[in-house]
PDB file of N, CA and C in Angstrom:
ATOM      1  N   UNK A   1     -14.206 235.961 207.807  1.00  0.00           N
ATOM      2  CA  UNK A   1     -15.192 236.834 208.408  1.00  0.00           C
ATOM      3  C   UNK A   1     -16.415 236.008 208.799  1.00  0.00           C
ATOM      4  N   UNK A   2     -16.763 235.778 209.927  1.00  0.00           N
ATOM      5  CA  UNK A   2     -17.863 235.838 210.330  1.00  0.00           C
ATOM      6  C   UNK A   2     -19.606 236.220 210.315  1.00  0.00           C
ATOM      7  N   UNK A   3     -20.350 235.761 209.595  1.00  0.00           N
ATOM      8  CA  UNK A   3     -21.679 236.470 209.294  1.00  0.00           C
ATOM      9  C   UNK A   3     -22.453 235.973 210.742  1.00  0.00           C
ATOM     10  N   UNK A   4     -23.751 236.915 210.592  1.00  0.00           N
ATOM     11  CA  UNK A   4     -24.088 237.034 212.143  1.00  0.00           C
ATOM     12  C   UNK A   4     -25.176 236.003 211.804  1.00  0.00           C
ATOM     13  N   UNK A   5     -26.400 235.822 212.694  1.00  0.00           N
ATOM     14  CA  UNK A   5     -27.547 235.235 212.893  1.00  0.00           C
ATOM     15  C   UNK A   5     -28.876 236.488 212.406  1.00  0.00           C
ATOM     16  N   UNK A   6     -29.156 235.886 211.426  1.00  0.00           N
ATOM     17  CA  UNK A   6     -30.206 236.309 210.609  1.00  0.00           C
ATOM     18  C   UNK A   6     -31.511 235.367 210.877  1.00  0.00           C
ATOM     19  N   UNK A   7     -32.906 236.268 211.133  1.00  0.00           N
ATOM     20  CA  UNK A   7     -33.873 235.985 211.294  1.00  0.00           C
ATOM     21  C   UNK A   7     -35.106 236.792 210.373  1.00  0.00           C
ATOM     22  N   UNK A   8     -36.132 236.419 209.939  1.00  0.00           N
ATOM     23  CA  UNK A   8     -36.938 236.920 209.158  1.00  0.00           C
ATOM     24  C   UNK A   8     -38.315 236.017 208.953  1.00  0.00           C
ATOM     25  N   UNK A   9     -39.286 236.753 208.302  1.00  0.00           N
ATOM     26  CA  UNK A   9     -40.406 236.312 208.506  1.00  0.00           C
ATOM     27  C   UNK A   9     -40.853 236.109 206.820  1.00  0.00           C
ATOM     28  N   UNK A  10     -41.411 234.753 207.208  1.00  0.00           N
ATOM     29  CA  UNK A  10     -41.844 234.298 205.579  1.00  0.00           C
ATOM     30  C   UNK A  10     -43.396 233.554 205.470  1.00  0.00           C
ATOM     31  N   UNK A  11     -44.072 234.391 206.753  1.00  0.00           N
ATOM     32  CA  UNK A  11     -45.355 234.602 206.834  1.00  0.00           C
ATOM     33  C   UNK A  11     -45.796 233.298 206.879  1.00  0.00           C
ATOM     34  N   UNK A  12     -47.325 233.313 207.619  1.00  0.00           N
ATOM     35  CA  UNK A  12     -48.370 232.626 208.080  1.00  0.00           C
ATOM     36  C   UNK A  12     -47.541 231.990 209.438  1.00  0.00           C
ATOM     37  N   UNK A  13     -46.900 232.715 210.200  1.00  0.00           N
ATOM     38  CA  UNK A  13     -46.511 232.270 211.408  1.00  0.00           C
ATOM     39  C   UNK A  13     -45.346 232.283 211.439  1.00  0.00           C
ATOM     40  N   UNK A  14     -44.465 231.593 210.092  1.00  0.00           N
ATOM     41  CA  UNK A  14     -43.327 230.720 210.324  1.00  0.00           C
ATOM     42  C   UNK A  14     -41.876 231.834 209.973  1.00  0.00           C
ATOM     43  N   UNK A  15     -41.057 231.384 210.304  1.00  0.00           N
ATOM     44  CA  UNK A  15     -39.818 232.148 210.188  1.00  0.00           C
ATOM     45  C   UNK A  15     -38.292 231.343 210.081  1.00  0.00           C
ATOM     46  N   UNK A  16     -37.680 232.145 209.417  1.00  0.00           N
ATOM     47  CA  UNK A  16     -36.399 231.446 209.012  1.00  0.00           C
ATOM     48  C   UNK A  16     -35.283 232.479 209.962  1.00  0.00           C
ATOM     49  N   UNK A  17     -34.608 231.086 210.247  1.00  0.00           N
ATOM     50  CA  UNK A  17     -33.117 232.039 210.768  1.00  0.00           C
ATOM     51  C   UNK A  17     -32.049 231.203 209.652  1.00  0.00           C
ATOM     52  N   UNK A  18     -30.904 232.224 209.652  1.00  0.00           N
ATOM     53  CA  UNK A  18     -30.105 232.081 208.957  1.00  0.00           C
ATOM     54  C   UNK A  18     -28.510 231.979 210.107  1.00  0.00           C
ATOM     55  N   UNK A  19     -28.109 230.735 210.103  1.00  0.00           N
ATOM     56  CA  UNK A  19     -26.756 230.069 211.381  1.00  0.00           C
ATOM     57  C   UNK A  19     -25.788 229.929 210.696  1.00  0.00           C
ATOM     58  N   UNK A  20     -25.219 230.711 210.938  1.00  0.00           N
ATOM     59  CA  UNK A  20     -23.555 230.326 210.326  1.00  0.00           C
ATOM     60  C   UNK A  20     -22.533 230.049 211.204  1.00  0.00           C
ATOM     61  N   UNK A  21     -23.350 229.075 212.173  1.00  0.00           N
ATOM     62  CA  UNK A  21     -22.263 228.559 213.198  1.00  0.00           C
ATOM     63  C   UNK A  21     -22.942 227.671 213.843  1.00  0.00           C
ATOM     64  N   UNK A  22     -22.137 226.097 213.397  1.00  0.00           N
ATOM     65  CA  UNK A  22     -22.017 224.827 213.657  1.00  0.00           C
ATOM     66  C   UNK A  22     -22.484 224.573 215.407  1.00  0.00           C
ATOM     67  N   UNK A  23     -22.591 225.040 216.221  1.00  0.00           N
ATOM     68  CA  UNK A  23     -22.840 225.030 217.857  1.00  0.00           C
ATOM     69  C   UNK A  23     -24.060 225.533 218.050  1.00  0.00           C
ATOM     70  N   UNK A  24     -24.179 226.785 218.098  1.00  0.00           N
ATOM     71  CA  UNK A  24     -25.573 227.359 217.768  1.00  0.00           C
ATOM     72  C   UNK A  24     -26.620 226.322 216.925  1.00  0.00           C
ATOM     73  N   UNK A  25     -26.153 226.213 215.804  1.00  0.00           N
ATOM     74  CA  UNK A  25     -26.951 225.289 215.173  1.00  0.00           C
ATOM     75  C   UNK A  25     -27.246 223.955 215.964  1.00  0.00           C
ATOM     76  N   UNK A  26     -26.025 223.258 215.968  1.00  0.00           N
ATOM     77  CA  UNK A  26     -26.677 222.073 216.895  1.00  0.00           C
ATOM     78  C   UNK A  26     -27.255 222.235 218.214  1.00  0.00           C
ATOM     79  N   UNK A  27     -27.299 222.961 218.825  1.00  0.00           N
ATOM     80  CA  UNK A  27     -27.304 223.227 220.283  1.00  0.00           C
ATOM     81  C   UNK A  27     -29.431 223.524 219.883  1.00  0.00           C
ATOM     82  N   UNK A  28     -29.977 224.823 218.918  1.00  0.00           N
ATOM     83  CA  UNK A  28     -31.167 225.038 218.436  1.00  0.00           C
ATOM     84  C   UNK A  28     -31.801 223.583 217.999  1.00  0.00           C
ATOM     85  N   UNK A  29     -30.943 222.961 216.625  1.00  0.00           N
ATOM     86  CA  UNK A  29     -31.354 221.736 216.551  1.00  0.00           C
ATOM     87  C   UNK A  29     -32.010 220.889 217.622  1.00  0.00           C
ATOM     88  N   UNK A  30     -31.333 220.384 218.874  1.00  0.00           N
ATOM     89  CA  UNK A  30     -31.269 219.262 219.573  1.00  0.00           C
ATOM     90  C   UNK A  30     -32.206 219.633 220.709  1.00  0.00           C
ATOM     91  N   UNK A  31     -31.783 220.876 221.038  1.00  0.00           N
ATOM     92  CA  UNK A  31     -32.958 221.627 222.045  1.00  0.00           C
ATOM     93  C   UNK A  31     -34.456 221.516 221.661  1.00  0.00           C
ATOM     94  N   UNK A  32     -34.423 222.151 220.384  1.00  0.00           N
ATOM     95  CA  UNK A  32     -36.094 222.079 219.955  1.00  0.00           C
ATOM     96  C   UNK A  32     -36.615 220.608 219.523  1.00  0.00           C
ATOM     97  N   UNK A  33     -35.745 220.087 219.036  1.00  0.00           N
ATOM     98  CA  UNK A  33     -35.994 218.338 218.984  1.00  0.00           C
ATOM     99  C   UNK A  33     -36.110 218.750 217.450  1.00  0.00           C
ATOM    100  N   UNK A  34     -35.754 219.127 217.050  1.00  0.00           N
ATOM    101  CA  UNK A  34     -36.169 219.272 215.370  1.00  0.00           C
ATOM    102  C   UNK A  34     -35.728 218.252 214.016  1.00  0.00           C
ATOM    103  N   UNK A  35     -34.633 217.285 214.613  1.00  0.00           N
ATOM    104  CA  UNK A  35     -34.774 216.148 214.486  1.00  0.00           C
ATOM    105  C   UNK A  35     -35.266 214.939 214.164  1.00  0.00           C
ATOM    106  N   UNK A  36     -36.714 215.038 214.789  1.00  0.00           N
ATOM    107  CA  UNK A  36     -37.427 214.399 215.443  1.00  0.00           C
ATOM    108  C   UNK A  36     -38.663 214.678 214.079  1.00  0.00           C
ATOM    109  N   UNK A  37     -38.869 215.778 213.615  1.00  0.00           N
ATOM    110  CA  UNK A  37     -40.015 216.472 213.147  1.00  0.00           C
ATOM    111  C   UNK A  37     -39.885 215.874 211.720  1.00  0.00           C
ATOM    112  N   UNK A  38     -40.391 215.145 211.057  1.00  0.00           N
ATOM    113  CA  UNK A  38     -40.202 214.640 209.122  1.00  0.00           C
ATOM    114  C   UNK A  38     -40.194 216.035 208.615  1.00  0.00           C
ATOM    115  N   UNK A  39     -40.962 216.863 208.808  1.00  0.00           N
ATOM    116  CA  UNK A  39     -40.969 218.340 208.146  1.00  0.00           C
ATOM    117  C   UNK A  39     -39.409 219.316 208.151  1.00  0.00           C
ATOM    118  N   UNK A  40     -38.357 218.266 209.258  1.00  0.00           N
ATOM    119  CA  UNK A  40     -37.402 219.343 209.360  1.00  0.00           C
ATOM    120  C   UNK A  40     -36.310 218.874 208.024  1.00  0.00           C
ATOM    121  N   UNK A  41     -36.207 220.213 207.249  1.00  0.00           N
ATOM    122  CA  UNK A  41     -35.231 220.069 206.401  1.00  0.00           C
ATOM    123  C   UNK A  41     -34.690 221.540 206.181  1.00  0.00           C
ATOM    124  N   UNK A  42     -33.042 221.517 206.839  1.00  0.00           N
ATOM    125  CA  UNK A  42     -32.436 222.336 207.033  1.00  0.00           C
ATOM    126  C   UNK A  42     -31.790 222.905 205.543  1.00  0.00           C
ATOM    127  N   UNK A  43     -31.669 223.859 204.923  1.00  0.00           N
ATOM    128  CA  UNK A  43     -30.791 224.611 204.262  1.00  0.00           C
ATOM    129  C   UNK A  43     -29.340 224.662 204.562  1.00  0.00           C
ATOM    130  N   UNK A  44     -28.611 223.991 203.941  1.00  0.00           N
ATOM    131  CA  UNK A  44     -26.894 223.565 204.091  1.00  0.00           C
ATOM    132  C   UNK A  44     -26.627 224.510 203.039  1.00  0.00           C
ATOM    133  N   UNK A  45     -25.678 225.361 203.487  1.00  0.00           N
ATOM    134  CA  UNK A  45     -24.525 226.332 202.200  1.00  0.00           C
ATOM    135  C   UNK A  45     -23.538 225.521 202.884  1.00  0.00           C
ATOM    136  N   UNK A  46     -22.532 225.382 201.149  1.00  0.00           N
ATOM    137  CA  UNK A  46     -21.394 224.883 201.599  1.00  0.00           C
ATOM    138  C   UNK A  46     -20.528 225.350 200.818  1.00  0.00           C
ATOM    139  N   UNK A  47     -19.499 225.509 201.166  1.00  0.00           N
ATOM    140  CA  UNK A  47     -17.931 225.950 200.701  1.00  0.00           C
ATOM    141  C   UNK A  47     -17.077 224.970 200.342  1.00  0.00           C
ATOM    142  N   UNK A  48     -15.965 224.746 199.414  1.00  0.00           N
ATOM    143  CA  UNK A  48     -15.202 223.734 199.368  1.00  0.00           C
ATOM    144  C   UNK A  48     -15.314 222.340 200.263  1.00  0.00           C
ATOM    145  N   UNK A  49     -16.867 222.226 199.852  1.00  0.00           N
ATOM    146  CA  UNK A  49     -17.101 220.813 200.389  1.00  0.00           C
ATOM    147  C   UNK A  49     -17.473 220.980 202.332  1.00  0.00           C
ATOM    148  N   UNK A  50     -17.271 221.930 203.168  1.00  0.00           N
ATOM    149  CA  UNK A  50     -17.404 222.057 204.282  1.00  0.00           C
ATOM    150  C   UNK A  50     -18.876 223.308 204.239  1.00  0.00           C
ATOM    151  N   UNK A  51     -19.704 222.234 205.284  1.00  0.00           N
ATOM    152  CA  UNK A  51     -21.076 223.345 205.613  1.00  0.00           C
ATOM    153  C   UNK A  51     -20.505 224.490 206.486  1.00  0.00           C
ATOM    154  N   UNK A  52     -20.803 225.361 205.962  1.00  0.00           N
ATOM    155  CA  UNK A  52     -20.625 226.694 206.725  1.00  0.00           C
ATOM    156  C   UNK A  52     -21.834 227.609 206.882  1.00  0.00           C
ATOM    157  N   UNK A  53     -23.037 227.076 206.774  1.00  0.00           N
ATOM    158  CA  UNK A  53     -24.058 227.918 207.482  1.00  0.00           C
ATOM    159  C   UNK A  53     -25.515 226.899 207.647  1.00  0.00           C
ATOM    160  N   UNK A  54     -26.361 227.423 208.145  1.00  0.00           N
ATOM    161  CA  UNK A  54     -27.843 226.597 207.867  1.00  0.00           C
ATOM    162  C   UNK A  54     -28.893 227.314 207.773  1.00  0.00           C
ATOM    163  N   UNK A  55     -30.270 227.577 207.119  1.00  0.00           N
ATOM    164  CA  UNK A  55     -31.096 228.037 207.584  1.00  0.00           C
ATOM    165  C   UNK A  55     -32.419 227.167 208.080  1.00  0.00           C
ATOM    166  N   UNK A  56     -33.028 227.521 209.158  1.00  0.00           N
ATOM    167  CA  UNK A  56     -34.423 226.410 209.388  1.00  0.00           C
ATOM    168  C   UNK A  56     -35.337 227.158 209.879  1.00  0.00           C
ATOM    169  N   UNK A  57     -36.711 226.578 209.581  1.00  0.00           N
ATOM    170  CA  UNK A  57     -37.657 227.157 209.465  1.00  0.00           C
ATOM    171  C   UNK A  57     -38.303 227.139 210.587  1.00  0.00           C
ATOM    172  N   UNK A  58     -38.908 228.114 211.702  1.00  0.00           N
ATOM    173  CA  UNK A  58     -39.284 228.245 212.898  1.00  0.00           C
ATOM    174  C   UNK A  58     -40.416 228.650 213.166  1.00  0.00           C
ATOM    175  N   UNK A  59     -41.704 228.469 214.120  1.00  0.00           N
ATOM    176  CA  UNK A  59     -42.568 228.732 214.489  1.00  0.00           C
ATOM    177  C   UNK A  59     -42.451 229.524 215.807  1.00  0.00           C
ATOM    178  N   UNK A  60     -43.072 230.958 215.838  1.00  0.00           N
ATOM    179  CA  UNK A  60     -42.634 231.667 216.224  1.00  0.00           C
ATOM    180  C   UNK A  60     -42.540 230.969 218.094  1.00  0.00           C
ATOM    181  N   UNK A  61     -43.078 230.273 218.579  1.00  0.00           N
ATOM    182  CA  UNK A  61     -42.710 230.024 219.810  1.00  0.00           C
ATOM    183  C   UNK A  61     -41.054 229.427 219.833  1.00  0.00           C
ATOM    184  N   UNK A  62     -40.966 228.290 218.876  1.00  0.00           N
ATOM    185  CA  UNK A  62     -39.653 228.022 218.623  1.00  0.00           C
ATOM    186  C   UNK A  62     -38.283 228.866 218.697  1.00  0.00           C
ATOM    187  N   UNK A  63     -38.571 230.183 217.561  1.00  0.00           N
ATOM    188  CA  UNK A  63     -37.772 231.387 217.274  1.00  0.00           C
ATOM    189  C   UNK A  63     -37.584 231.980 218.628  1.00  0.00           C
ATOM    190  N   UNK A  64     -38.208 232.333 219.500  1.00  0.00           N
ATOM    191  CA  UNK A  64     -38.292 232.647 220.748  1.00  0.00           C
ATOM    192  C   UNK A  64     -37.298 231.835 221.950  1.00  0.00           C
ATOM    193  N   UNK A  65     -37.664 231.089 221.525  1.00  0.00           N
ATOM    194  CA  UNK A  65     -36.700 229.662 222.549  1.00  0.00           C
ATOM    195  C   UNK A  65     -34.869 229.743 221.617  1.00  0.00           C
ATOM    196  N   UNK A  66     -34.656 229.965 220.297  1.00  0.00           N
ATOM    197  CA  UNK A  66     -33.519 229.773 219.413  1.00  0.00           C
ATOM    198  C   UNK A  66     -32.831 231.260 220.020  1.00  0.00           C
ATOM    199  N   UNK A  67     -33.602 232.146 219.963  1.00  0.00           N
ATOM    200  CA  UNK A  67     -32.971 233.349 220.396  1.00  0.00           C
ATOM    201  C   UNK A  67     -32.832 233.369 221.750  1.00  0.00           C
ATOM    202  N   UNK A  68     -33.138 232.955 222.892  1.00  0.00           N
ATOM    203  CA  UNK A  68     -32.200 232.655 223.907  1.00  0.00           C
ATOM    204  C   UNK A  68     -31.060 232.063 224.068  1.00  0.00           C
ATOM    205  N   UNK A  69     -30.940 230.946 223.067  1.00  0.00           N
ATOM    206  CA  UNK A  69     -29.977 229.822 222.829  1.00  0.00           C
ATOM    207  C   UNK A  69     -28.992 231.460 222.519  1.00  0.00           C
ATOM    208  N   UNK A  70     -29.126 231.470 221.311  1.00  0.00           N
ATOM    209  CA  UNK A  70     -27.843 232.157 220.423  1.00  0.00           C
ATOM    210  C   UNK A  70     -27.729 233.336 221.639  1.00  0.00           C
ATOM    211  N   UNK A  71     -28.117 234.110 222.375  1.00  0.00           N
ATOM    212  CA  UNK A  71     -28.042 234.832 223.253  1.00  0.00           C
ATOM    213  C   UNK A  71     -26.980 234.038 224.501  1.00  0.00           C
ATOM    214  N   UNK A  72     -27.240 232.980 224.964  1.00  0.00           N
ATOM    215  CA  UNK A  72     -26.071 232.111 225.684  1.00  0.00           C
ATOM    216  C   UNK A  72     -24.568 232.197 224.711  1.00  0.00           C
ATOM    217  N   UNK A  73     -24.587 232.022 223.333  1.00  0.00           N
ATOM    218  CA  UNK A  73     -23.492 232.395 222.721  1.00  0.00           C
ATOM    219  C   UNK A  73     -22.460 233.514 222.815  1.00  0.00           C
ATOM    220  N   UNK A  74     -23.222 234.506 222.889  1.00  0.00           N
ATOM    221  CA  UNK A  74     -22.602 235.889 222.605  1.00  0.00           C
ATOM    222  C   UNK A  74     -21.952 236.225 223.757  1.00  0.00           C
TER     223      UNK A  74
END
């Protein structure tokens, strides 16, 4: 089963989405350059050794730009 794309607010601006899919994720990653940022440290769940979701922390202009991305998905 499939879990969807979860987003939420954990105040003073910033916001978490919750990716449980490897494309989306990289595609948000590489787009926003987040990479790039020392502050970026993604939330890995993993299953029998394989990541199966991420969460990262977004500023709401960012979140804005991620939800178009995942919108190209669907």
């Amino acid at each position: 089963m499939k879990s969807k794309i979860k987003t939420w607010s954990i105040g003073e601006g910033q916001w978490k989405m919750h990716i449980p899919n490897w494309e989306i994720y990289k595609e948000i990653r590489d787009t926003l350059k987040l990479k790039k940022d020392k502050k970026f440290k993604p939330v890995v769940y993993m299953q029998d050794g394989d990541n199966i979701a991420w969460d990262i922390d977004l500023t709401k202009e960012q979140l804005e730009e991620a939800k178009k991305i995942v919108k190209k998905f669907k």
